[in-house]
C-alpha atoms as a PDB file:
ATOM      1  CA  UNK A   1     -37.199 221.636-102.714  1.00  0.00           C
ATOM      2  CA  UNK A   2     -40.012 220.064-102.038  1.00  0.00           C
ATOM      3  CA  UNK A   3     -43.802 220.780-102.319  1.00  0.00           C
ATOM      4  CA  UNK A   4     -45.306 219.824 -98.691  1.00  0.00           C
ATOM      5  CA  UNK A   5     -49.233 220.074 -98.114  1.00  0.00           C
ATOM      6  CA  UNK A   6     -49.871 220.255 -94.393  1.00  0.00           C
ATOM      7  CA  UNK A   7     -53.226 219.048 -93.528  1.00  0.00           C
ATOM      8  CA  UNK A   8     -54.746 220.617 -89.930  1.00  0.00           C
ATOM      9  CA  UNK A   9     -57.409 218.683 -87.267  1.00  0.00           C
ATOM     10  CA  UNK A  10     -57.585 221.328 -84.904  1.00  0.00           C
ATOM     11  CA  UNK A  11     -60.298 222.099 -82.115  1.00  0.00           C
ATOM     12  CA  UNK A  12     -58.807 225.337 -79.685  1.00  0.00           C
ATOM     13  CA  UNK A  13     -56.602 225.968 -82.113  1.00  0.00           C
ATOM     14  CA  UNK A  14     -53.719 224.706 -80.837  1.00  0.00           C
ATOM     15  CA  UNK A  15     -53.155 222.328 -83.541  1.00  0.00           C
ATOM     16  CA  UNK A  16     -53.522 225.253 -85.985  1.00  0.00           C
ATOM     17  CA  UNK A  17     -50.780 227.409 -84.210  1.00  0.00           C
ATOM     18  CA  UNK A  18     -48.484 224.575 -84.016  1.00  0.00           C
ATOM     19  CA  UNK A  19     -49.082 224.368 -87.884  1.00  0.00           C
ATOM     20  CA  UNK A  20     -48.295 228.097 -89.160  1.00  0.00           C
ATOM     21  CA  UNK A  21     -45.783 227.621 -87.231  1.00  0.00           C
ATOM     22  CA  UNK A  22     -43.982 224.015 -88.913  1.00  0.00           C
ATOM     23  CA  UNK A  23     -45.575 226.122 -92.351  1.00  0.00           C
ATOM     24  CA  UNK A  24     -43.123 228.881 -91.428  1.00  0.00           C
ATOM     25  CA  UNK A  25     -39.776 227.038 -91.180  1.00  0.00           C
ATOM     26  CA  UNK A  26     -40.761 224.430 -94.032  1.00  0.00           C
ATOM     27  CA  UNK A  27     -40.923 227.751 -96.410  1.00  0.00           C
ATOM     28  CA  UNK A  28     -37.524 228.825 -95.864  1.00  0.00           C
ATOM     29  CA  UNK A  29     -36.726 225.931 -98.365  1.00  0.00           C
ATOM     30  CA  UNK A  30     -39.921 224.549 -99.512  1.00  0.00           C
ATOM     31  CA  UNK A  31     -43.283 225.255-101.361  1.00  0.00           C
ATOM     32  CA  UNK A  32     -46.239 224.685 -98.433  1.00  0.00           C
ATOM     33  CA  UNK A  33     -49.691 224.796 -98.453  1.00  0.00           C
ATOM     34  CA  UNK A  34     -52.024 224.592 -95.351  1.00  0.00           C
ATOM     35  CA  UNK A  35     -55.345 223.204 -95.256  1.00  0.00           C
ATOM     36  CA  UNK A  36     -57.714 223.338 -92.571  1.00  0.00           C
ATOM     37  CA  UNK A  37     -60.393 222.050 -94.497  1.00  0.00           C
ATOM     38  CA  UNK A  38     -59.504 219.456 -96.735  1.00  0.00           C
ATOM     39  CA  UNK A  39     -60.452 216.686 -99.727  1.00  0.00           C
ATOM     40  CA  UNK A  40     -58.868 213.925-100.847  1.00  0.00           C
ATOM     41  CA  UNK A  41     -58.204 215.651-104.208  1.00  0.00           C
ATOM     42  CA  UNK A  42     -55.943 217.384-102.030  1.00  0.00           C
ATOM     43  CA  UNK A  43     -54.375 214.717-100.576  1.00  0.00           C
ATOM     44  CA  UNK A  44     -54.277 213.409-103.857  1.00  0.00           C
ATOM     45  CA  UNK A  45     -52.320 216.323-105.530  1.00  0.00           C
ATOM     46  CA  UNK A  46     -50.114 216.386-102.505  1.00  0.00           C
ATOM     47  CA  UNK A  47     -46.379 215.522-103.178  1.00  0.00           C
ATOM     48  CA  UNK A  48     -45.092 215.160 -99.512  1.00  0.00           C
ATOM     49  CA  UNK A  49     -48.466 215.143 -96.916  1.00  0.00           C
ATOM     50  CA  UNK A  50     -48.242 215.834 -93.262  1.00  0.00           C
ATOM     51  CA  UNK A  51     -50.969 215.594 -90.925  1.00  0.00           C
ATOM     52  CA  UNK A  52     -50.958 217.832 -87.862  1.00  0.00           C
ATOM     53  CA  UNK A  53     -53.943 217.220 -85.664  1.00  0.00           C
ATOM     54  CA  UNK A  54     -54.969 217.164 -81.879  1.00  0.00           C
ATOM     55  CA  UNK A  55     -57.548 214.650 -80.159  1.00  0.00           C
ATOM     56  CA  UNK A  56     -60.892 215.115 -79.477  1.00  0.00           C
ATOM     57  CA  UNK A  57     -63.542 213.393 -76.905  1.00  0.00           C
ATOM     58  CA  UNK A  58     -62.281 210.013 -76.586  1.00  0.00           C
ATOM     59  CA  UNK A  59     -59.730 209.595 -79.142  1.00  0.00           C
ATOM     60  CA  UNK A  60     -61.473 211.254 -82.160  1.00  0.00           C
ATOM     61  CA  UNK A  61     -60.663 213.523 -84.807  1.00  0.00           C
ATOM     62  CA  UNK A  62     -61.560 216.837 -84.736  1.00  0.00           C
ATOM     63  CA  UNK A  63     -64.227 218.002 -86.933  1.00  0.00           C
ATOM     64  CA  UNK A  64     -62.225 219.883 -89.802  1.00  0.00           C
ATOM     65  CA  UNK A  65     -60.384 216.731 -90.399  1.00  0.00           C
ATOM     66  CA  UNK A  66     -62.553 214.157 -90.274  1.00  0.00           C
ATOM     67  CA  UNK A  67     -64.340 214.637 -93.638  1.00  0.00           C
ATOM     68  CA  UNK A  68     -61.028 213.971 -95.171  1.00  0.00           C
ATOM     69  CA  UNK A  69     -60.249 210.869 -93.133  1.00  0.00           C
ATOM     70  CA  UNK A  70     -63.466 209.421 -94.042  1.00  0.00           C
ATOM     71  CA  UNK A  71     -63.356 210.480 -97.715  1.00  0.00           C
ATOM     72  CA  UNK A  72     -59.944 208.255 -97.433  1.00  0.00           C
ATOM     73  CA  UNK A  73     -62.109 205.377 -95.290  1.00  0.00           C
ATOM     74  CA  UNK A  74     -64.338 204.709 -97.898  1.00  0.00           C
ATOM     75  CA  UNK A  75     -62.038 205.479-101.030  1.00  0.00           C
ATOM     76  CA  UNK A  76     -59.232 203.885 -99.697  1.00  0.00           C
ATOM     77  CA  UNK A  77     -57.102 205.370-102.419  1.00  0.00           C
ATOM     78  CA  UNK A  78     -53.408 203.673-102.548  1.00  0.00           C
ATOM     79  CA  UNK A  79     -51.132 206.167-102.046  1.00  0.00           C
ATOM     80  CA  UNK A  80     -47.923 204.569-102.929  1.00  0.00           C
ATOM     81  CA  UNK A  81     -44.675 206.619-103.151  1.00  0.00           C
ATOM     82  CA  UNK A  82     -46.675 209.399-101.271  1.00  0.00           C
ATOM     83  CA  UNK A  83     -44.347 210.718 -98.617  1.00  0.00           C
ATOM     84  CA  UNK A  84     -46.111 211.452 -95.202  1.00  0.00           C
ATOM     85  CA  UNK A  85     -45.656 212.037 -91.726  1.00  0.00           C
ATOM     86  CA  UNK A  86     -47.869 212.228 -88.635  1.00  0.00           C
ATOM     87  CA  UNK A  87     -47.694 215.013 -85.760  1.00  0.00           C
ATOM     88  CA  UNK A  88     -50.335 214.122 -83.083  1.00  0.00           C
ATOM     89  CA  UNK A  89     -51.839 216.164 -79.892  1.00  0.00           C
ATOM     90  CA  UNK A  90     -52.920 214.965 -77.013  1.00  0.00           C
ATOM     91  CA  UNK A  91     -53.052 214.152 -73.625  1.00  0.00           C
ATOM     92  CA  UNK A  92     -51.791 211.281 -71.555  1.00  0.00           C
ATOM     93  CA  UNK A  93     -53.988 211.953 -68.758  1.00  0.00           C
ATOM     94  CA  UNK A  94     -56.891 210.172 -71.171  1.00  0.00           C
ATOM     95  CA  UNK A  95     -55.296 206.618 -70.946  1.00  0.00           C
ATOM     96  CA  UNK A  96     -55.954 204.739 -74.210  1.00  0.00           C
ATOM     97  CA  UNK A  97     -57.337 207.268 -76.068  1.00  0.00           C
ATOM     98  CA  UNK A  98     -54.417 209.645 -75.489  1.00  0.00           C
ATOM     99  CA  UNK A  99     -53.497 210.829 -79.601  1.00  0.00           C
ATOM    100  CA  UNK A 100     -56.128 209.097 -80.382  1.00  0.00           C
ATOM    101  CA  UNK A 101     -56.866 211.124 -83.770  1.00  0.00           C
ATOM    102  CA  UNK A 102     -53.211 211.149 -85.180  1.00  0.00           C
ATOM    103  CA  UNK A 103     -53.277 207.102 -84.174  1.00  0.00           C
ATOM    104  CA  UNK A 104     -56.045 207.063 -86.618  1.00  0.00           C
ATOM    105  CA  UNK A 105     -54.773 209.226 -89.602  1.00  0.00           C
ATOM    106  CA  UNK A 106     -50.949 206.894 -88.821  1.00  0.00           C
ATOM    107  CA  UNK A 107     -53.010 203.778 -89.263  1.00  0.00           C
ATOM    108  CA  UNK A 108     -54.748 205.026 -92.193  1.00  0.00           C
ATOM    109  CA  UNK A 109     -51.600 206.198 -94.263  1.00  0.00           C
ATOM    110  CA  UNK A 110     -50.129 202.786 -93.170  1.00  0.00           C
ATOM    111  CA  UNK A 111     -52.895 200.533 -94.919  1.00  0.00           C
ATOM    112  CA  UNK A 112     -53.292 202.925 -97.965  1.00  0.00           C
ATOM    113  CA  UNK A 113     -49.271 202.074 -98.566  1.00  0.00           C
ATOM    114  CA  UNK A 114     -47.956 205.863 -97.816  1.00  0.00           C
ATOM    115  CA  UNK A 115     -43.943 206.146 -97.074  1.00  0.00           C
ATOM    116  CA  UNK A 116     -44.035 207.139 -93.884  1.00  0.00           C
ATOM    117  CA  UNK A 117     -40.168 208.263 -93.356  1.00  0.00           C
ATOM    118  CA  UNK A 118     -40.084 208.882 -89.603  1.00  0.00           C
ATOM    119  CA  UNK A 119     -42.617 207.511 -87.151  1.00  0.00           C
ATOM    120  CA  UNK A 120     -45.783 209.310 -86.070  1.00  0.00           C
ATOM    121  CA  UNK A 121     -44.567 211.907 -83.531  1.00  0.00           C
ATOM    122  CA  UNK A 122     -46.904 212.010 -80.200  1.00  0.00           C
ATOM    123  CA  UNK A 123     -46.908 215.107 -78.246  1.00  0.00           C
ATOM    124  CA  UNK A 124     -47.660 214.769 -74.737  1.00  0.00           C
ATOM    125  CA  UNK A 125     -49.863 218.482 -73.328  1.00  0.00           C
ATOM    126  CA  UNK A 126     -48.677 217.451 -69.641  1.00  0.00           C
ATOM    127  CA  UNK A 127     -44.993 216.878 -70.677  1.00  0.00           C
ATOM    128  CA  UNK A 128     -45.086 220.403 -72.936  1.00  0.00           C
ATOM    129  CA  UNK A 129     -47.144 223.464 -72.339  1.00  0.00           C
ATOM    130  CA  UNK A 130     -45.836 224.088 -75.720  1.00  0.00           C
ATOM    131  CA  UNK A 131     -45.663 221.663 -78.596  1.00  0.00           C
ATOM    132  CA  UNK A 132     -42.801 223.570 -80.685  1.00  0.00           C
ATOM    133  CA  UNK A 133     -40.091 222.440 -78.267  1.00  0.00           C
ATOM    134  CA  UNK A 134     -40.759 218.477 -79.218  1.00  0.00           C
ATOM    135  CA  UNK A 135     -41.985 219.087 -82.845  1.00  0.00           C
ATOM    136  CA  UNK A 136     -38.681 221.181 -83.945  1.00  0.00           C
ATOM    137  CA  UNK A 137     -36.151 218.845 -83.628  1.00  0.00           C
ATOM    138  CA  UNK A 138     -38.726 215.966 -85.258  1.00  0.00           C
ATOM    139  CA  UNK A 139     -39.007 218.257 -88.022  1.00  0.00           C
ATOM    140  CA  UNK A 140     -35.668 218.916 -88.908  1.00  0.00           C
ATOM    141  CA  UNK A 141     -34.822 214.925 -89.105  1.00  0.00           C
ATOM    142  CA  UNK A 142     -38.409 214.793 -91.302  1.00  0.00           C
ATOM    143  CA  UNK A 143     -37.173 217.300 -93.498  1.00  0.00           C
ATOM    144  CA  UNK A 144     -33.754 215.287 -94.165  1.00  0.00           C
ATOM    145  CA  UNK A 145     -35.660 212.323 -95.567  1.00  0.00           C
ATOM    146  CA  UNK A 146     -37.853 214.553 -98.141  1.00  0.00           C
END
């Protein structure tokens, strides 16, 4: 069992939902926490991080989430051995800034050394209404490498 700390970048809420939701099944055989508003002592205390966040404007992170991400800028605290993973929103209909937000959190854990044990997942709003259908079967493989 492990002790997962989901951290949220929501705007509509959409992000959230999709959130309670991976915070649901992850508790039928782990310890979760949710944050929507979060600090890097957070991240820090975290044993196994995932980021779940949607995309903003032209590729940015929403504005619950970006304190953290710039706490973690200017820090740049290694976080070695850290297990992490990446669930992104957004919309290919905005060209190059489609997941724009989870691109940046990826790239982040990536230079601060975090094991990222599956790649970043992208989900597409005009391929799914709703993001559960892509994100379950992610999940389950994400869950195998914890």
């Amino acid at each position: 069992m492990a002790s997962i700390s989901i951290f949220v970048g929501s705007v509509y809420g959409n992000a959230q939902n999709l959130a309670e939701q991976v915070q649901t099944v992850l508790s039928a055989s782990h310890q979760v926490s949710l944050f929507e508003s979060a600090s890097i002592d957070d991240l820090k205390a975290a044993e196994v991080a995932l980021f779940i966040t949607s995309t903003t404007g032209s590729g940015d992170l929403p504005d619950n989430i970006e304190p953290l991400v710039m706490q973690l800028r200017s820090q740049s605290p290694m976080l070695t051995g850290k297990k992490a993973g990446v669930i992104s929103l957004g919309d290919s209909s905005y060209g190059d800034t489609y997941c724009g937000a989870g691109k940046q959190v990826d790239a982040l854990l990536q230079e601060l050394n975090a094991e990222q044990t599956l790649p970043r997942l992208d989900v597409d709003a005009c391929e799914y209404f709703e993001p559960w259908e892509v994100v379950e079967a992610w999940l389950t493989e994400w869950q195998k490498t914890l």
